[in-house]
C-alpha atoms as a PDB file:
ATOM      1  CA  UNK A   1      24.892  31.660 -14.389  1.00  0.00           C
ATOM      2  CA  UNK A   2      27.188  34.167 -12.639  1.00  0.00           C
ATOM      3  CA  UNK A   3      30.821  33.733 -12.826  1.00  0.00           C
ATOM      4  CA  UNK A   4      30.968  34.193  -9.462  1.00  0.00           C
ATOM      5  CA  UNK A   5      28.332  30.690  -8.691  1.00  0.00           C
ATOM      6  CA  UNK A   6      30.567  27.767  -8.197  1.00  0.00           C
ATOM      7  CA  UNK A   7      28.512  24.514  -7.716  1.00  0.00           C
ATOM      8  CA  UNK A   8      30.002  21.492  -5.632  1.00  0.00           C
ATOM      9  CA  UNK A   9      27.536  19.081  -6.840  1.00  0.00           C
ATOM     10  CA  UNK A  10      30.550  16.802  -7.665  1.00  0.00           C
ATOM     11  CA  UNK A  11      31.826  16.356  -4.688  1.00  0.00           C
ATOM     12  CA  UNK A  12      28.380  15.548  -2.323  1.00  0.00           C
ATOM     13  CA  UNK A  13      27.290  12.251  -1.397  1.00  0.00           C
ATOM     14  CA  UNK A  14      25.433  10.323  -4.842  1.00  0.00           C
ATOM     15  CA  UNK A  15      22.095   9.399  -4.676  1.00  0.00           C
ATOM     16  CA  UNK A  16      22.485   5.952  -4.672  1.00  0.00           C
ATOM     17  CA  UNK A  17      24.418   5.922  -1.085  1.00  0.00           C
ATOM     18  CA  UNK A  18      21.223   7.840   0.018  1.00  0.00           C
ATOM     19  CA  UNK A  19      18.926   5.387  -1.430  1.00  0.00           C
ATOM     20  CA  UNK A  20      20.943   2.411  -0.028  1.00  0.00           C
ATOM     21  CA  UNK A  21      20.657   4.635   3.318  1.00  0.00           C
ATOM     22  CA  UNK A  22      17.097   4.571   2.892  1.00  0.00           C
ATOM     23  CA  UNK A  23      16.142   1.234   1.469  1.00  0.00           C
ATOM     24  CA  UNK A  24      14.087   2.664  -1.152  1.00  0.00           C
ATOM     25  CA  UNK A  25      14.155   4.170  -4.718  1.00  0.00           C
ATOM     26  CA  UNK A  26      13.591   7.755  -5.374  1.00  0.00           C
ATOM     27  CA  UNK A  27      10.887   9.292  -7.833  1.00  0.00           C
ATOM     28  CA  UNK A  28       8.567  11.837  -8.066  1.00  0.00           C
ATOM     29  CA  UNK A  29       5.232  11.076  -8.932  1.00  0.00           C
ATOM     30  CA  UNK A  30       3.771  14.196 -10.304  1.00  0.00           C
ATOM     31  CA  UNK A  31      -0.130  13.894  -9.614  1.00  0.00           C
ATOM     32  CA  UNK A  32      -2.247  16.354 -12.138  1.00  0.00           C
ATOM     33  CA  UNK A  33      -5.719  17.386 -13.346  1.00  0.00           C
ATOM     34  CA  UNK A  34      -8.680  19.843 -12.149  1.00  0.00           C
ATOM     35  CA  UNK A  35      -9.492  21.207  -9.155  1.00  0.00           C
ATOM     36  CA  UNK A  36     -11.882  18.567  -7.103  1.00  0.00           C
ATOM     37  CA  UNK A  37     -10.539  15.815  -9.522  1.00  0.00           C
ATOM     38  CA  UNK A  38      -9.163  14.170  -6.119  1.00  0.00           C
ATOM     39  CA  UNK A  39      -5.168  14.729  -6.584  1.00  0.00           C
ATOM     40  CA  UNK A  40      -4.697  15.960  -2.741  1.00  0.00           C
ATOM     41  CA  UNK A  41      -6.937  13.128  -1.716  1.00  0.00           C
ATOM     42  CA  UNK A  42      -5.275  10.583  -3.241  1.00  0.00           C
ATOM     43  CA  UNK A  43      -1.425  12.229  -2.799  1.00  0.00           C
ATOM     44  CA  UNK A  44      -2.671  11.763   1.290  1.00  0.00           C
ATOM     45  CA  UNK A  45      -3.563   8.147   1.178  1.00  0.00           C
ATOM     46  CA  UNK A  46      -0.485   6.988  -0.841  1.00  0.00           C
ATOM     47  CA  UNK A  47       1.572   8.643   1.560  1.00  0.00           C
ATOM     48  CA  UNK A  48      -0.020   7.118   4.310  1.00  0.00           C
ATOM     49  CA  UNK A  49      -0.175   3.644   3.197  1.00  0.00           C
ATOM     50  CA  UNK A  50       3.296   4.099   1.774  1.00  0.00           C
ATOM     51  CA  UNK A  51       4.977   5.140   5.002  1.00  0.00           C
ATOM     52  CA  UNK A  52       3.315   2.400   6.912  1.00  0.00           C
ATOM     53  CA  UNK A  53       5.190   0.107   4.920  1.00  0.00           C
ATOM     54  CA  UNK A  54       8.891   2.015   5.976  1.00  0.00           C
ATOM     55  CA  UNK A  55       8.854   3.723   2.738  1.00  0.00           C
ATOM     56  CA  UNK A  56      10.371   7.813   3.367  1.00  0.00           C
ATOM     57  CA  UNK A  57       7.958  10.192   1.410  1.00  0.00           C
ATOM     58  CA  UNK A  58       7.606  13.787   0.872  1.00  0.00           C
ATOM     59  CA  UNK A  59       4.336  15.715  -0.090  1.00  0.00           C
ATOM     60  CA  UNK A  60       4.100  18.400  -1.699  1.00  0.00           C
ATOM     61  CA  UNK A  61       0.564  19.673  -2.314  1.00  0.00           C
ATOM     62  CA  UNK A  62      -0.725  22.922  -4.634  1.00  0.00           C
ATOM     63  CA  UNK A  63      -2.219  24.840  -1.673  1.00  0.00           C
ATOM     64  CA  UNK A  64       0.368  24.800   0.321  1.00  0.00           C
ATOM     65  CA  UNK A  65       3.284  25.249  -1.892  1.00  0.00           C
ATOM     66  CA  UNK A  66       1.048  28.478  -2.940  1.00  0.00           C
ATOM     67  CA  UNK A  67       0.704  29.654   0.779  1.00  0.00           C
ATOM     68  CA  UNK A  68       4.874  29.632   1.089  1.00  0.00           C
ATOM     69  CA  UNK A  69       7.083  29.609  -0.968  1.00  0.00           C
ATOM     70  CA  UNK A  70       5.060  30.430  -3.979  1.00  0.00           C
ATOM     71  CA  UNK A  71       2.725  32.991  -2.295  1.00  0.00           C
ATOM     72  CA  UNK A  72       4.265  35.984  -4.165  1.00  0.00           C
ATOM     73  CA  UNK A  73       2.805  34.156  -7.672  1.00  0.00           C
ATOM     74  CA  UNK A  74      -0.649  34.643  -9.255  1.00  0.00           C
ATOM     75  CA  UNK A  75      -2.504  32.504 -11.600  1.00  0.00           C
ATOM     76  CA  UNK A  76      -1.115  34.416 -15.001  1.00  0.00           C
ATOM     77  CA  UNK A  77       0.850  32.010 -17.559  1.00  0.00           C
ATOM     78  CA  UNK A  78       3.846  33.385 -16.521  1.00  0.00           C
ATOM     79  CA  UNK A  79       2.805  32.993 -13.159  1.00  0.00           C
ATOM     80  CA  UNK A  80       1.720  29.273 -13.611  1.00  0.00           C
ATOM     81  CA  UNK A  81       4.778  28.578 -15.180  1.00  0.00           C
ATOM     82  CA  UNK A  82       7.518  29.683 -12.356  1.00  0.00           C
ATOM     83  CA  UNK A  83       5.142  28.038  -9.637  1.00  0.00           C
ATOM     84  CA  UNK A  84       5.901  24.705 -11.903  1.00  0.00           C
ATOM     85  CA  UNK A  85       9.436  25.376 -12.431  1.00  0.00           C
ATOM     86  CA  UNK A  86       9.903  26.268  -8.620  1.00  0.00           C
ATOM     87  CA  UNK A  87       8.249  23.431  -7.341  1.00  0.00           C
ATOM     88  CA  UNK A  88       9.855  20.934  -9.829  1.00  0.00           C
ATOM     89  CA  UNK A  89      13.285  22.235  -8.663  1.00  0.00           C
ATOM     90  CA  UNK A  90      12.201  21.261  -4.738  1.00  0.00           C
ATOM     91  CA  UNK A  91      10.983  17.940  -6.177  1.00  0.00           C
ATOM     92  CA  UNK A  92      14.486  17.289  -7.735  1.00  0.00           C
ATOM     93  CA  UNK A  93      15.964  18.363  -4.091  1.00  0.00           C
ATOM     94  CA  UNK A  94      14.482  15.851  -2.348  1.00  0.00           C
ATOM     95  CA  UNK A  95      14.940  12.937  -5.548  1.00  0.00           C
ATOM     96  CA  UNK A  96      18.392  13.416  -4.968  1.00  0.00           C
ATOM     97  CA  UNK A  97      18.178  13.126  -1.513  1.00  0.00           C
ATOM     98  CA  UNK A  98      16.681   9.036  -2.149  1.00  0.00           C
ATOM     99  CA  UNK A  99      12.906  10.495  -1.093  1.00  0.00           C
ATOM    100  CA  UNK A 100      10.299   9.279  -2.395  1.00  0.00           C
ATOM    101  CA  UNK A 101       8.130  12.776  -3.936  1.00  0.00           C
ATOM    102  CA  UNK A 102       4.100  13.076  -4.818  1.00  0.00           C
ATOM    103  CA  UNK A 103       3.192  16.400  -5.823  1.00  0.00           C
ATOM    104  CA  UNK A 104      -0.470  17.810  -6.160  1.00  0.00           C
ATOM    105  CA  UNK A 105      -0.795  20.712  -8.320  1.00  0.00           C
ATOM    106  CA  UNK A 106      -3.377  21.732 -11.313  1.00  0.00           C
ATOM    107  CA  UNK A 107      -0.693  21.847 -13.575  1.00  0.00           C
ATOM    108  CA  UNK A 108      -2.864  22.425 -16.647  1.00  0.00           C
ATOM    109  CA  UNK A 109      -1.079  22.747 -19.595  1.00  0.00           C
ATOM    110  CA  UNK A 110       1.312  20.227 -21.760  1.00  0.00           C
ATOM    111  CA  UNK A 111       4.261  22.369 -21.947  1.00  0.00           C
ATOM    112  CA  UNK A 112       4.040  23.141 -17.684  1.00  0.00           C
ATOM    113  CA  UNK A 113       4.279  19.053 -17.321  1.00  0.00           C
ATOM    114  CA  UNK A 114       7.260  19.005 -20.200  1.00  0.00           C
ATOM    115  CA  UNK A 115       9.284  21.574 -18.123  1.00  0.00           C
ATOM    116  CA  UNK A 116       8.743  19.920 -15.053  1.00  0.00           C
ATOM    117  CA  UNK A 117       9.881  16.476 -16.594  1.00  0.00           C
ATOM    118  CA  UNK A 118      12.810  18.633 -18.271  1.00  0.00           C
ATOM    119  CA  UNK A 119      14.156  19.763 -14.187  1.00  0.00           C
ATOM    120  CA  UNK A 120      13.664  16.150 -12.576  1.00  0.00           C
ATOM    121  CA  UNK A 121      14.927  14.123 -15.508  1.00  0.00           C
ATOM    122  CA  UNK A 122      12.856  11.626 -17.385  1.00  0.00           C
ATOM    123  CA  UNK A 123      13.055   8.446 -15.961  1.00  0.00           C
ATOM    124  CA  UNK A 124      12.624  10.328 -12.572  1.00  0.00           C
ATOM    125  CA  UNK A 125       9.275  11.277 -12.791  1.00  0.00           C
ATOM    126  CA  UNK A 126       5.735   9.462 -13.105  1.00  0.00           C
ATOM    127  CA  UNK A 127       3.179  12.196 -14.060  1.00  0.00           C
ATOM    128  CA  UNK A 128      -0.284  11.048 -13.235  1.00  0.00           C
ATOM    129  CA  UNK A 129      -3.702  12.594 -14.580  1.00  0.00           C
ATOM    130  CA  UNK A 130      -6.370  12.559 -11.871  1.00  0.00           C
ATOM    131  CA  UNK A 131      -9.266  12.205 -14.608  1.00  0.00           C
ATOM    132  CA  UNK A 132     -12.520  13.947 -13.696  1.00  0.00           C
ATOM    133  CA  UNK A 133     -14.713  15.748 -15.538  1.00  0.00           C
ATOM    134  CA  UNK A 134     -15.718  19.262 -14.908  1.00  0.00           C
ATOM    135  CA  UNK A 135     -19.038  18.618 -14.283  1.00  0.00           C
ATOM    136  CA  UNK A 136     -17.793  15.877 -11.494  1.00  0.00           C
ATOM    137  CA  UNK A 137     -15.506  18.415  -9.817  1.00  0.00           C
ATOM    138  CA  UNK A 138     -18.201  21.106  -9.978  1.00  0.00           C
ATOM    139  CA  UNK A 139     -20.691  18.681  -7.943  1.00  0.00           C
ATOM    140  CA  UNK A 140     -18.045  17.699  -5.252  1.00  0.00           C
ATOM    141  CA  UNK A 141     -16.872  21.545  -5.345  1.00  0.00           C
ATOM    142  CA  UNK A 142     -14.979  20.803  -2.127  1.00  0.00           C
ATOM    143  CA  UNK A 143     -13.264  24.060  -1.936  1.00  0.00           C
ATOM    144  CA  UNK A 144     -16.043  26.435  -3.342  1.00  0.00           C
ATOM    145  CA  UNK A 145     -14.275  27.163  -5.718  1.00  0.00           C
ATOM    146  CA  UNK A 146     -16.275  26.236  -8.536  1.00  0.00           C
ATOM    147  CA  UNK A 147     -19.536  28.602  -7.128  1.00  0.00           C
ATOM    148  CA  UNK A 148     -17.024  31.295  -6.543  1.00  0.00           C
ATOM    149  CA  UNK A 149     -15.758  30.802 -10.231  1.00  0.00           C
ATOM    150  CA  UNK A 150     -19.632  30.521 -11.737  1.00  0.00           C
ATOM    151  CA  UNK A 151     -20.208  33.873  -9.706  1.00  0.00           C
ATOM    152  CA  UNK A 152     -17.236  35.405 -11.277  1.00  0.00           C
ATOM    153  CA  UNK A 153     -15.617  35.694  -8.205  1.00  0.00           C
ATOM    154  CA  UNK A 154     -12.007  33.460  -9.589  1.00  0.00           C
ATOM    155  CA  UNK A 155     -10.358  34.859 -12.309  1.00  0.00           C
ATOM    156  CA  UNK A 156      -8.018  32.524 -14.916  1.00  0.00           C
ATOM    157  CA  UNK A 157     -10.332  29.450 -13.168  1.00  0.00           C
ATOM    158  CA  UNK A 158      -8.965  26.124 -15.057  1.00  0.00           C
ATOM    159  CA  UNK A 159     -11.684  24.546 -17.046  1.00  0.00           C
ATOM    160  CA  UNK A 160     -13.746  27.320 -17.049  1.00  0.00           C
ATOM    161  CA  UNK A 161     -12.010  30.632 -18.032  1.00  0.00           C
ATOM    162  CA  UNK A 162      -8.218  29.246 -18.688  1.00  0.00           C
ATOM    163  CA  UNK A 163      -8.679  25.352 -20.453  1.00  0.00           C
ATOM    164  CA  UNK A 164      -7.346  22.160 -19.138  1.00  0.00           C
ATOM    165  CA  UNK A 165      -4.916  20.168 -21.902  1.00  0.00           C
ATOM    166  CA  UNK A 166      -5.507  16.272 -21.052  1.00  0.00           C
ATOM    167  CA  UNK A 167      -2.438  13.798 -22.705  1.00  0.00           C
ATOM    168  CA  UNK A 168      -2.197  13.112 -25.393  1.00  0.00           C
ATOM    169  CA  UNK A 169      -2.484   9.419 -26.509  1.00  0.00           C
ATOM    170  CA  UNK A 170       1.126   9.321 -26.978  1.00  0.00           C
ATOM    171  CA  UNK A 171       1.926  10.569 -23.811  1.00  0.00           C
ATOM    172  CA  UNK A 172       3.271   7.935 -21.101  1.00  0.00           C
ATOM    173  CA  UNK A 173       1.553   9.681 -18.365  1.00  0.00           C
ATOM    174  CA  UNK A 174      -0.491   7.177 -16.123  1.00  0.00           C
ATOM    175  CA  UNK A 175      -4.351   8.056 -15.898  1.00  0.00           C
ATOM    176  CA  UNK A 176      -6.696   7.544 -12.705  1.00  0.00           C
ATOM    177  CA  UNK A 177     -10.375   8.014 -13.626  1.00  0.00           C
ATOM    178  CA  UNK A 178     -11.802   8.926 -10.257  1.00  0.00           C
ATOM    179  CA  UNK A 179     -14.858   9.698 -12.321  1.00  0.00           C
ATOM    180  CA  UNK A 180     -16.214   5.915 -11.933  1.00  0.00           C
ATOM    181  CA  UNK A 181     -14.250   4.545  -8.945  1.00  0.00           C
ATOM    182  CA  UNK A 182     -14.202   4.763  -5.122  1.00  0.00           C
ATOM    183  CA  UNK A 183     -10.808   6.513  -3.721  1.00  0.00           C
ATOM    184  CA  UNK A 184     -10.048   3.217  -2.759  1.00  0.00           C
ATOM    185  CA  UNK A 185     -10.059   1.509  -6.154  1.00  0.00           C
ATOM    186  CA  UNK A 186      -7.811   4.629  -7.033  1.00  0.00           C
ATOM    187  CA  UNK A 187      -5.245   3.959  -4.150  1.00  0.00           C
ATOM    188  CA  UNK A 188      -5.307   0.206  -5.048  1.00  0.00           C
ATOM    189  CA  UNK A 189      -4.543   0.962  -8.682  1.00  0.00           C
ATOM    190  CA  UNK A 190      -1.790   3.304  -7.816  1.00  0.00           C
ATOM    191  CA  UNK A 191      -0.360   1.397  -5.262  1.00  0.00           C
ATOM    192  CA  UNK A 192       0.152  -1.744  -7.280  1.00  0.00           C
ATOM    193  CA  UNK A 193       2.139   0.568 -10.126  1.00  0.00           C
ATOM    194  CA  UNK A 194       3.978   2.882  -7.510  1.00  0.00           C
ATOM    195  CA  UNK A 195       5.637  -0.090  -5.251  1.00  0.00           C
ATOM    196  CA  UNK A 196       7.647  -1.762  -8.359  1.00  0.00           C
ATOM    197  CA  UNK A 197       9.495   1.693  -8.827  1.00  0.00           C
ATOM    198  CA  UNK A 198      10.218   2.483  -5.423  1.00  0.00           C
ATOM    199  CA  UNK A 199      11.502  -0.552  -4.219  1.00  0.00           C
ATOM    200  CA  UNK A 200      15.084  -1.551  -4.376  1.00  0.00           C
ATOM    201  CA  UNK A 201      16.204  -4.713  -5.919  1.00  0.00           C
ATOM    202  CA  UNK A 202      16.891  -7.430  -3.032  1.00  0.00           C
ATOM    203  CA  UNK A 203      15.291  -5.855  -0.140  1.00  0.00           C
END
């Protein structure tokens, strides 16, 4: 850091007055898996359902994120790995601002999701594998992307050309198998864990 950078992070107003502010807890729930495996889908309905209920939440979805902020970026590792550690930096932004985060991206590999968990803080972060197999995501194919890919027409395409690391059985990451259950079962399931986090004792 330059000698010249002098942060004031001591002196702004704590997260906890925010989250008081806001009646809620802050978290980011980092949503992850292949392309098609429903991540976007189900980062939408939790936000809807969620803000019905008063809750403050802030989406922040792969596409988009890649159309912005991170449209200078390609798909290389090194690549991958500053989209991750940009967007986990805006994730910790609005955490300490009491808002409530999902995030949608591919996020592929086990050391991307440990650097992400590294910026937010553990403790502050859910991640969540959207479980689908390739096949699955290949038959929805919602995007094209996975005829453009067969056709050669992506390069680095996760699951095909660059692989996809699942957890580990150690890991504490939830798992949503969207393979064998309606988007509703999905949003049920999620809901039920999600609401204990956010919500503030005594409210």
């Amino acid at each position: 850091m330059s000698e010249n950078i002098h942060p004031e992070f001591g002196r702004m107003l704590g997260r906890d007055a925010k989250e008081a502010q806001l009646k809620q807890r802050g978290h980011v729930f980092w949503l992850y898996g292949l392309s098609g495996s429903g991540k976007s889908t189900l980062a939408n309905a939790l936000e809807r359902e969620l803000t019905k209920k008063g809750y403050i939440i802030k989406l922040l979805d792969g596409d988009n994120i890649r159309s912005r902020l991170n449209s200078d970026l390609g798909f290389s590792d090194a690549d991958r790995s500053e989209n991750i550690r940009r967007i986990a930096e805006v994730a910790r932004l609005f955490l300490e601002a009491g808002i409530i985060v999902f995030t949608s991206f591919i996020t592929p590999k086990r050391g991307l999701r440990a650097a992400a968990i590294e910026i937010i803080g553990e403790g502050n972060i859910t991640p969540i594998y959207v479980e689908a197999s390739f096949e699955t995501c290949a038959q929805r194919d919602i995007k094209g992307l996975y005829a453009k890919a067969a056709a050669g027409g992506v390069q680095d395409f996760t699951g095909k050309d660059s692989s996809f690391e699942a957890p580990e059985i150690a890991d504490s990451d939830w798992t949503v198998k969207t393979d064998n259950q309606s988007e509703d079962e999905s949003l049920r399931e999620l809901l039920e864990k999600v609401s204990p986090i956010i919500s503030l004792p005594n409210l």
